[in-house]
PDB file of N, CA and C in Angstrom:
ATOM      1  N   UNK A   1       0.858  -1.172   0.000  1.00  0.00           N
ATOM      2  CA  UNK A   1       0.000   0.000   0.000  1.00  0.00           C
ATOM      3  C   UNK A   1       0.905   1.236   0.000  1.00  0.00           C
ATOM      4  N   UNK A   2       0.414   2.148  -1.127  1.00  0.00           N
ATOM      5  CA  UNK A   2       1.542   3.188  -1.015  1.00  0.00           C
ATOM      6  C   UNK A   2       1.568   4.290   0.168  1.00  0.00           C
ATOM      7  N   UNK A   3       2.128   4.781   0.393  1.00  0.00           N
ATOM      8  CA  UNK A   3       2.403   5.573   1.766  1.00  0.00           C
ATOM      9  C   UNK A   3       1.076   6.822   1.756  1.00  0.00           C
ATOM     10  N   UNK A   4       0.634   7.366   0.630  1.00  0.00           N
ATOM     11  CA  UNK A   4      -0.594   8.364   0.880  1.00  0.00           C
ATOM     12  C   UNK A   4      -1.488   7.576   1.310  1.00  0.00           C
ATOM     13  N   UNK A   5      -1.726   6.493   0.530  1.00  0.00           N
ATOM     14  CA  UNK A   5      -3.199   5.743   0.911  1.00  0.00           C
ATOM     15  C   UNK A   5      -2.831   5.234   2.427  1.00  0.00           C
ATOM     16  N   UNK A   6      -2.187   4.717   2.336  1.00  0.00           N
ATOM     17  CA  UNK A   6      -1.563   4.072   4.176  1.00  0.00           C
ATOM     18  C   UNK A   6      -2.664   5.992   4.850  1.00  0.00           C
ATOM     19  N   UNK A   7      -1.868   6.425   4.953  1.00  0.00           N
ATOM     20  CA  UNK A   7      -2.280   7.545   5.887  1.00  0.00           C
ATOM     21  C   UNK A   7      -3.528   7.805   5.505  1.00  0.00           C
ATOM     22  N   UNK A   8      -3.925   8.132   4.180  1.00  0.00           N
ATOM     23  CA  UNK A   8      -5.276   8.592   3.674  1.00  0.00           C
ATOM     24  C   UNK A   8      -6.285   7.324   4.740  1.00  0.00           C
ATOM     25  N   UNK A   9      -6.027   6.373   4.198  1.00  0.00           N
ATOM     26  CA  UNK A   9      -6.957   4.863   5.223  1.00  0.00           C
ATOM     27  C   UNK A   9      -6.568   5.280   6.724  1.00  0.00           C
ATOM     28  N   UNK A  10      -5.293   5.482   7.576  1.00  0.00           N
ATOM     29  CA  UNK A  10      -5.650   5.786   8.998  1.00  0.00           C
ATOM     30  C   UNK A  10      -6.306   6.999   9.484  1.00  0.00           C
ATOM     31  N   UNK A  11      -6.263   8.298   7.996  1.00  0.00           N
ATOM     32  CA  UNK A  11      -7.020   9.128   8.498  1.00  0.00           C
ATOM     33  C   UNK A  11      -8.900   9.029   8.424  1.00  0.00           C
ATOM     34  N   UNK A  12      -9.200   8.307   7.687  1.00  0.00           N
ATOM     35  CA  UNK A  12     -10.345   7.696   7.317  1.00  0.00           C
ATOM     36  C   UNK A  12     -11.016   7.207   8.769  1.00  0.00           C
ATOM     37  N   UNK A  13      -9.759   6.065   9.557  1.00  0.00           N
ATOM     38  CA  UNK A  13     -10.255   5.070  10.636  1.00  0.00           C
ATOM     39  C   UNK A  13     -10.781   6.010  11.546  1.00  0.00           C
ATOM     40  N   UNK A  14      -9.591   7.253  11.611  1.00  0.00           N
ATOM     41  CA  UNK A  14      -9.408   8.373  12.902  1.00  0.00           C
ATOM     42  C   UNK A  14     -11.202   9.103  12.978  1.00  0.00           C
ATOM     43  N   UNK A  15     -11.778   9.458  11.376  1.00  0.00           N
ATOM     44  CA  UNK A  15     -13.105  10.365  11.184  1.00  0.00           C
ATOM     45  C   UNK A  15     -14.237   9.308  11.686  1.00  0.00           C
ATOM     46  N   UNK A  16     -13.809   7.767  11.479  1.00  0.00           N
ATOM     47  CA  UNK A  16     -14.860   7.163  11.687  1.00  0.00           C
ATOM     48  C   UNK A  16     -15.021   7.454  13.186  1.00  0.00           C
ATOM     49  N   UNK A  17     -14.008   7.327  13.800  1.00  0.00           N
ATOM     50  CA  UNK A  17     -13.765   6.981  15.407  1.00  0.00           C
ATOM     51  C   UNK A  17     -14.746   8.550  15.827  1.00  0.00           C
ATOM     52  N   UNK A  18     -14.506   9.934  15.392  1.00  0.00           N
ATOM     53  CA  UNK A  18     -14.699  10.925  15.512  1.00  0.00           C
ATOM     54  C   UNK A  18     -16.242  10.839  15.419  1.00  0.00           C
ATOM     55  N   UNK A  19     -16.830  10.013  13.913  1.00  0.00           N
ATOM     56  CA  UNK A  19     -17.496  10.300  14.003  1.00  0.00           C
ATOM     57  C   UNK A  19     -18.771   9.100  14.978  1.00  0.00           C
ATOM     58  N   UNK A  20     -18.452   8.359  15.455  1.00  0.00           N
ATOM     59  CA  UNK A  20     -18.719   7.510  16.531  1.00  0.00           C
ATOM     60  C   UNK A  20     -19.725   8.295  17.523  1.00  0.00           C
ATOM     61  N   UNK A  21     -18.257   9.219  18.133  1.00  0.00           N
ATOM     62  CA  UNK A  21     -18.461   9.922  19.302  1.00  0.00           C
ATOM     63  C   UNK A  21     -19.136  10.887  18.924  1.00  0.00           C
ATOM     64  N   UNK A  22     -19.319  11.438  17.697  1.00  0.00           N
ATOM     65  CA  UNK A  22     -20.289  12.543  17.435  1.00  0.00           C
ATOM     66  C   UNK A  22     -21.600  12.198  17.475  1.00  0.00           C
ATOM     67  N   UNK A  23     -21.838  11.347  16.947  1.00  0.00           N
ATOM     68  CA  UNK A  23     -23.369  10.389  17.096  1.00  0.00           C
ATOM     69  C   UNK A  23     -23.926  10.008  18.727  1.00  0.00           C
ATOM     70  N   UNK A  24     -22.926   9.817  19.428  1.00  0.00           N
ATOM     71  CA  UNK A  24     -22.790   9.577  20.847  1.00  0.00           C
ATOM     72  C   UNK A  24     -23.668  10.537  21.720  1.00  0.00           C
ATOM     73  N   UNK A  25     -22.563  11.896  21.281  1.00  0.00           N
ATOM     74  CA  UNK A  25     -22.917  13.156  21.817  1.00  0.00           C
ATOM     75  C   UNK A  25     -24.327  13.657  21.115  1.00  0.00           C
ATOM     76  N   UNK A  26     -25.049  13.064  19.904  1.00  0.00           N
ATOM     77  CA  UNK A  26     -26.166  13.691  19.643  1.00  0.00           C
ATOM     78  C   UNK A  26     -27.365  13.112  20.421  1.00  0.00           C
ATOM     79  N   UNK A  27     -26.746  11.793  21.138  1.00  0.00           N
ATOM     80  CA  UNK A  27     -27.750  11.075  21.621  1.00  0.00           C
ATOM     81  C   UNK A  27     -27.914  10.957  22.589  1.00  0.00           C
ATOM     82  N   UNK A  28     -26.686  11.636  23.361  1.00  0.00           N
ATOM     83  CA  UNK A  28     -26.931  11.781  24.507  1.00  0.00           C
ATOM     84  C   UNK A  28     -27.744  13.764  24.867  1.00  0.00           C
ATOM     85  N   UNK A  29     -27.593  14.114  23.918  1.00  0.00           N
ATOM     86  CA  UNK A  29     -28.159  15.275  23.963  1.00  0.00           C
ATOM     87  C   UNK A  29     -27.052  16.759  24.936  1.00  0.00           C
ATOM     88  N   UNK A  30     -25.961  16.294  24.226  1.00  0.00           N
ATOM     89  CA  UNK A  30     -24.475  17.066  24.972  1.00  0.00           C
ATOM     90  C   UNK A  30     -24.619  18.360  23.938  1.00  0.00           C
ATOM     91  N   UNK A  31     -23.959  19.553  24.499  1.00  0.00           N
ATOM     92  CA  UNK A  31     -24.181  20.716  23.808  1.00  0.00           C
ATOM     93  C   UNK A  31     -23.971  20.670  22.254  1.00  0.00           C
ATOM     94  N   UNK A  32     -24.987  21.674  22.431  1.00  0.00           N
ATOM     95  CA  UNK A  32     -24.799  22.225  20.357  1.00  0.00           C
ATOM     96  C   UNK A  32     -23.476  22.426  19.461  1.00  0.00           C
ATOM     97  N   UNK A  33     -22.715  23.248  20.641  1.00  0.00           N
ATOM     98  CA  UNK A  33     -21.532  23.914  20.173  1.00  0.00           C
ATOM     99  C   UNK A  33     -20.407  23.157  20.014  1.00  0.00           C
ATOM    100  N   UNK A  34     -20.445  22.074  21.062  1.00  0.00           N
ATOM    101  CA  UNK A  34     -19.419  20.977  21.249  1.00  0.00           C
ATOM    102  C   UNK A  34     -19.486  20.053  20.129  1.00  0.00           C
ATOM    103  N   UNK A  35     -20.657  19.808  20.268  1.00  0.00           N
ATOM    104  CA  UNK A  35     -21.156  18.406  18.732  1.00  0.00           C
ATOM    105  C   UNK A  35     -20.638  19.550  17.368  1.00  0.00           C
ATOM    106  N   UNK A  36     -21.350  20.285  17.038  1.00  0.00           N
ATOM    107  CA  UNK A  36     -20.840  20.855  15.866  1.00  0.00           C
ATOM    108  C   UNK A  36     -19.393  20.951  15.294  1.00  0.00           C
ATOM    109  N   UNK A  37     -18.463  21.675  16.911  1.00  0.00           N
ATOM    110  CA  UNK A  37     -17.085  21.345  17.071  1.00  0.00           C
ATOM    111  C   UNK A  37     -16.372  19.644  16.360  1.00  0.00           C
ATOM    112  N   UNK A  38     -17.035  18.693  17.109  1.00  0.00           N
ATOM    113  CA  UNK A  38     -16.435  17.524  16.627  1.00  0.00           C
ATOM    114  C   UNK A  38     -16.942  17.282  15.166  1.00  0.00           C
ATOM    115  N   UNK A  39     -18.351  17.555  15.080  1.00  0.00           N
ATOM    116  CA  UNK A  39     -18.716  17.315  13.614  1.00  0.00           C
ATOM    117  C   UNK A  39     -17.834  17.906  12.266  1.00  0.00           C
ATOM    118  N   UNK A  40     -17.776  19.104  12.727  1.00  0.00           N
ATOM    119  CA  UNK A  40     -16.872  19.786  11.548  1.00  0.00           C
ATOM    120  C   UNK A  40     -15.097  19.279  11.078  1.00  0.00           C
ATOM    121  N   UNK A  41     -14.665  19.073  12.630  1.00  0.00           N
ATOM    122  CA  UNK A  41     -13.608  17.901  12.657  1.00  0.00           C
ATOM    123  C   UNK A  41     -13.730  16.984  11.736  1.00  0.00           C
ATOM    124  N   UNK A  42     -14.318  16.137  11.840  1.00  0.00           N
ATOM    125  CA  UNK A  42     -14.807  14.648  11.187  1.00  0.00           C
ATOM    126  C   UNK A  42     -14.971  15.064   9.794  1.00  0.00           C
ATOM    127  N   UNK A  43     -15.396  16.265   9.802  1.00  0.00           N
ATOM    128  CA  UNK A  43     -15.967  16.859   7.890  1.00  0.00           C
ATOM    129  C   UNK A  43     -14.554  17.203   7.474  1.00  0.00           C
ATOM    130  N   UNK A  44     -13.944  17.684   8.236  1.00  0.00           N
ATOM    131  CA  UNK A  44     -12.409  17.933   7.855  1.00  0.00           C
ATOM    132  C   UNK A  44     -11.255  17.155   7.204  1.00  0.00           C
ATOM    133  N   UNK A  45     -11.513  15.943   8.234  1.00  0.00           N
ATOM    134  CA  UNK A  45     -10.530  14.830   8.211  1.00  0.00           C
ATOM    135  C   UNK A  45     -11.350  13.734   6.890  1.00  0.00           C
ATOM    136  N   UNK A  46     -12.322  13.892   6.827  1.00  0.00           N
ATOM    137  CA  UNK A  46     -12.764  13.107   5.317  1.00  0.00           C
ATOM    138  C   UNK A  46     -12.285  14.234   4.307  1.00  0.00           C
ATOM    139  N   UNK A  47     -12.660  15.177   4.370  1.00  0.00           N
ATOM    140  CA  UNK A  47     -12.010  16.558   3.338  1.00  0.00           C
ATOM    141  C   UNK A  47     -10.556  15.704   2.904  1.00  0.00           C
ATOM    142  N   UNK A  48      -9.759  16.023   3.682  1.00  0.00           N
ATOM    143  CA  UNK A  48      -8.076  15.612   3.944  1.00  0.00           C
ATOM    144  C   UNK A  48      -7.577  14.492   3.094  1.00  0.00           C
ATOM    145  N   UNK A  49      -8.623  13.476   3.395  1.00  0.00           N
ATOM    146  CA  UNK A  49      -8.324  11.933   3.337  1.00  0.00           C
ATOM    147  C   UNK A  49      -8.343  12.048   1.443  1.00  0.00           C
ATOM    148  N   UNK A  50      -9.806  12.450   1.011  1.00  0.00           N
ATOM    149  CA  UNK A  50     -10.348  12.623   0.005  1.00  0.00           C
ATOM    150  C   UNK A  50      -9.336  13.464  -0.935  1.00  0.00           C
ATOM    151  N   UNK A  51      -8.919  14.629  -0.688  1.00  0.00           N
ATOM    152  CA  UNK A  51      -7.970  15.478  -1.606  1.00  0.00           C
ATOM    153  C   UNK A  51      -6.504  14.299  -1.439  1.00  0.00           C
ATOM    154  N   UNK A  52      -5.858  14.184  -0.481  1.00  0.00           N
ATOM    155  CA  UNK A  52      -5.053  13.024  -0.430  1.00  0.00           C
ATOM    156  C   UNK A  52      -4.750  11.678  -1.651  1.00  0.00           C
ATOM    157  N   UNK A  53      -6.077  11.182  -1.543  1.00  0.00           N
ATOM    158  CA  UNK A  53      -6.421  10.061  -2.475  1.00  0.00           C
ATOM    159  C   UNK A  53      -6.142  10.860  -3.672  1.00  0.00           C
ATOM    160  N   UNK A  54      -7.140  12.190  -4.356  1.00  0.00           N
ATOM    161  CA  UNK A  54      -6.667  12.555  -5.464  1.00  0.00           C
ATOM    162  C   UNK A  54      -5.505  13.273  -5.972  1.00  0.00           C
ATOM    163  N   UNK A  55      -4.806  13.824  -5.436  1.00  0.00           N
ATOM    164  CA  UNK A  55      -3.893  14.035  -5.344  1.00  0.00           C
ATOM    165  C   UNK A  55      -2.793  13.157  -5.737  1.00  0.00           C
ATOM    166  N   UNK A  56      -3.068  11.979  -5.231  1.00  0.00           N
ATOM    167  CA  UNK A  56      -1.646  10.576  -5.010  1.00  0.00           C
ATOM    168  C   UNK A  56      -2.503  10.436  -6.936  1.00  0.00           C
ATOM    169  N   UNK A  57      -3.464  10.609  -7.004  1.00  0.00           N
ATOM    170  CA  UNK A  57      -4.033   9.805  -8.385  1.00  0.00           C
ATOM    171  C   UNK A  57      -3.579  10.730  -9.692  1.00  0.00           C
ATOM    172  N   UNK A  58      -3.405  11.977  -9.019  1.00  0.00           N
ATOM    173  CA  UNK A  58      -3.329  12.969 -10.354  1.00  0.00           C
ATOM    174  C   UNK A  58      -1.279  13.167 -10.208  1.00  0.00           C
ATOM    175  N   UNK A  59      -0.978  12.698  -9.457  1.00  0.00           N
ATOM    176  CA  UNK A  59       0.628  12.581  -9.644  1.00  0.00           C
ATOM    177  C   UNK A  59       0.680  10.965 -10.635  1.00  0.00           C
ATOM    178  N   UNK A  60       0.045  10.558  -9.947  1.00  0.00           N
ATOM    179  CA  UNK A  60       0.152   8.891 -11.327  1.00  0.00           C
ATOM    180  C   UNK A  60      -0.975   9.026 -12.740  1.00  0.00           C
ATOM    181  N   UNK A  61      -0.966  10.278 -12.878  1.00  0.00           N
ATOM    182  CA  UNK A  61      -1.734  10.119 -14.072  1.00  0.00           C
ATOM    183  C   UNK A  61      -0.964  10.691 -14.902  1.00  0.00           C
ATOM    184  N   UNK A  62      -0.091  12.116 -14.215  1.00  0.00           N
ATOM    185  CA  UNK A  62       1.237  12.728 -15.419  1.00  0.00           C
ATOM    186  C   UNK A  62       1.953  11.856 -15.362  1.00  0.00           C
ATOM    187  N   UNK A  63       2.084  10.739 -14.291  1.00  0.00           N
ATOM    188  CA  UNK A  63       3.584   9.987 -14.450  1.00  0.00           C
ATOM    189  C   UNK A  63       3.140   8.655 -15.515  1.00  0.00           C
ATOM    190  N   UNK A  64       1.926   9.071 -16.189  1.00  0.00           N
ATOM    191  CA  UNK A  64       1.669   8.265 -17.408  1.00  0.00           C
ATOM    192  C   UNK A  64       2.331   8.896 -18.752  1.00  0.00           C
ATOM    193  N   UNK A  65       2.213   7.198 -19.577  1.00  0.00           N
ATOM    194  CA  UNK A  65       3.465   7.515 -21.135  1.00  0.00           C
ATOM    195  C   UNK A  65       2.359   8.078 -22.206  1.00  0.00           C
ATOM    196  N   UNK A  66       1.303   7.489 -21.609  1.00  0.00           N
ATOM    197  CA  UNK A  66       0.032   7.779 -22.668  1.00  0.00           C
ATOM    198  C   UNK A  66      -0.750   8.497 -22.966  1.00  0.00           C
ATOM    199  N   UNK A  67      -0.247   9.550 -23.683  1.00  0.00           N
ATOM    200  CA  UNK A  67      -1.232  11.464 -23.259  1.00  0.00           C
ATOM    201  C   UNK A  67      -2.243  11.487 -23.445  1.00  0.00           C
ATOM    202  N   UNK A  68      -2.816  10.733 -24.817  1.00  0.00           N
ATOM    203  CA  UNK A  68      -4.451  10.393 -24.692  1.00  0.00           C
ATOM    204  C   UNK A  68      -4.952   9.859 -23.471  1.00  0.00           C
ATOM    205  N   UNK A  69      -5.058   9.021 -22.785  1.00  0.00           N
ATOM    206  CA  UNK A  69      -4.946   8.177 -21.384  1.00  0.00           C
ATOM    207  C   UNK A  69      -4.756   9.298 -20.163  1.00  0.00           C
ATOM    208  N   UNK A  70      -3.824  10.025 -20.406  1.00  0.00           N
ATOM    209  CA  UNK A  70      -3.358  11.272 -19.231  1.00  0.00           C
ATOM    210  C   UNK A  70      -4.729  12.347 -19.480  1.00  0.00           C
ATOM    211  N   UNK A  71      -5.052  12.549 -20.432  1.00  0.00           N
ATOM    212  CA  UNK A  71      -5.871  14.106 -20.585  1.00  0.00           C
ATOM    213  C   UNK A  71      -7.251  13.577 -20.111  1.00  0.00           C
ATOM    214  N   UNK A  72      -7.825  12.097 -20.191  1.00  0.00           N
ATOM    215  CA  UNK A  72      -8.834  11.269 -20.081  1.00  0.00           C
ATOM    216  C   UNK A  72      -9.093  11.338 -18.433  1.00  0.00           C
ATOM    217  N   UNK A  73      -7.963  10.645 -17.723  1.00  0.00           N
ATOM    218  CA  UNK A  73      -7.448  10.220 -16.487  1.00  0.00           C
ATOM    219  C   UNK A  73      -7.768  11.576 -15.672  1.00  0.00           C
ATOM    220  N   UNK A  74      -7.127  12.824 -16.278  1.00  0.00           N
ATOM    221  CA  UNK A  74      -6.821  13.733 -15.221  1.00  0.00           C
ATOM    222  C   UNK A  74      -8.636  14.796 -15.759  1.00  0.00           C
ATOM    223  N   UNK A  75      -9.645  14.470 -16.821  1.00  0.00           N
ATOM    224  CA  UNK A  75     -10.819  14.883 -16.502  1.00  0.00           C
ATOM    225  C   UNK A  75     -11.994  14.237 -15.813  1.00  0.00           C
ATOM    226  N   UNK A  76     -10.997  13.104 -15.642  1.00  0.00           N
ATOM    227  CA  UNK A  76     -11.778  11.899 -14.134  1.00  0.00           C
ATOM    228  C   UNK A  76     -11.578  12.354 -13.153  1.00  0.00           C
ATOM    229  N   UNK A  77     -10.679  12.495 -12.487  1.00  0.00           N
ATOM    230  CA  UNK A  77     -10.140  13.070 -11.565  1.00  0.00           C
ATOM    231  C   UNK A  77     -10.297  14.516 -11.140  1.00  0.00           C
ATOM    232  N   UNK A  78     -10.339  15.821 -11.953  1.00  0.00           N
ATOM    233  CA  UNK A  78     -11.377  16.923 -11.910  1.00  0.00           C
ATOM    234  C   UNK A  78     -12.236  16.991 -11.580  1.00  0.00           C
ATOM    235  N   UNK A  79     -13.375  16.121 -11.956  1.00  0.00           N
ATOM    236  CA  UNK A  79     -14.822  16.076 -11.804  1.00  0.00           C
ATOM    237  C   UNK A  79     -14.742  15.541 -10.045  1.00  0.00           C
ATOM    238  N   UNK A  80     -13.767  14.562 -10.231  1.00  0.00           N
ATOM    239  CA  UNK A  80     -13.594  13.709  -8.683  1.00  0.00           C
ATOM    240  C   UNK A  80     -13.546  14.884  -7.582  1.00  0.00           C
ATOM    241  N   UNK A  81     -12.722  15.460  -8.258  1.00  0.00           N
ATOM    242  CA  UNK A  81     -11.886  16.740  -7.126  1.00  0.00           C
ATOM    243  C   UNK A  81     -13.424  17.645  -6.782  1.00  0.00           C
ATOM    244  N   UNK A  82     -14.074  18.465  -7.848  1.00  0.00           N
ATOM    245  CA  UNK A  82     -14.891  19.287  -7.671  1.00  0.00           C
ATOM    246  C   UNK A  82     -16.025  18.574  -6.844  1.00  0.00           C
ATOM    247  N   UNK A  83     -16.243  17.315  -7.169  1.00  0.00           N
ATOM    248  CA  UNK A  83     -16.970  17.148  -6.247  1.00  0.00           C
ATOM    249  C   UNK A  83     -16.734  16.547  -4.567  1.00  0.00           C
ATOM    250  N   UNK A  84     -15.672  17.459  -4.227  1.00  0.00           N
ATOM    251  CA  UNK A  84     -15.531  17.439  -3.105  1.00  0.00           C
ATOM    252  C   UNK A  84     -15.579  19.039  -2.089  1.00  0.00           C
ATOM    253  N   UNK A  85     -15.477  19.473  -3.320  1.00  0.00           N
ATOM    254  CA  UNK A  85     -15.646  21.375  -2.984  1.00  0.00           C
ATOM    255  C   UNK A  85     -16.762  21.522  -2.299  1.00  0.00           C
TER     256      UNK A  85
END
């Protein structure tokens, strides 16, 4: 596993864990400000994980021989990206 995805996947485990306890705190009925606090966290760290992944994908798409294949690859990956904005 290459070293982004390694981290991209433990930062993934870390939002799940986050978001665990955020669900926790909605059910236990713990403040507004606090839950939102962790929630936005958790929205963060998927943010992170997500640009990460594309990122590692759009460095292996120039480090392609095949420019038809590259211009294809990297308007997959655009669309991927924007829809994370």
């Amino acid at each position: 596993m290459a070293a982004v995805t390694h981290a991209a996947v433990n930062r993934l485990k870390r939002a799940r864990g986050q978001l665990d306890a955020v669900i926790r705190m909605v059910e236990e009925g713990r403040d507004c400000e606090e839950t939102v606090t962790q929630l936005a966290a958790v929205s963060k760290a998927l943010d992170r994980a997500g640009f990460a992944l594309i990122s590692s994908g759009l460095k292996d798409c120039l480090d392609s021989a095949d420019e038809d294949e590259r211009d294809a690859s990297l308007q997959r990956l655009e669309k991927v990206f924007l829809s994370l904005a």
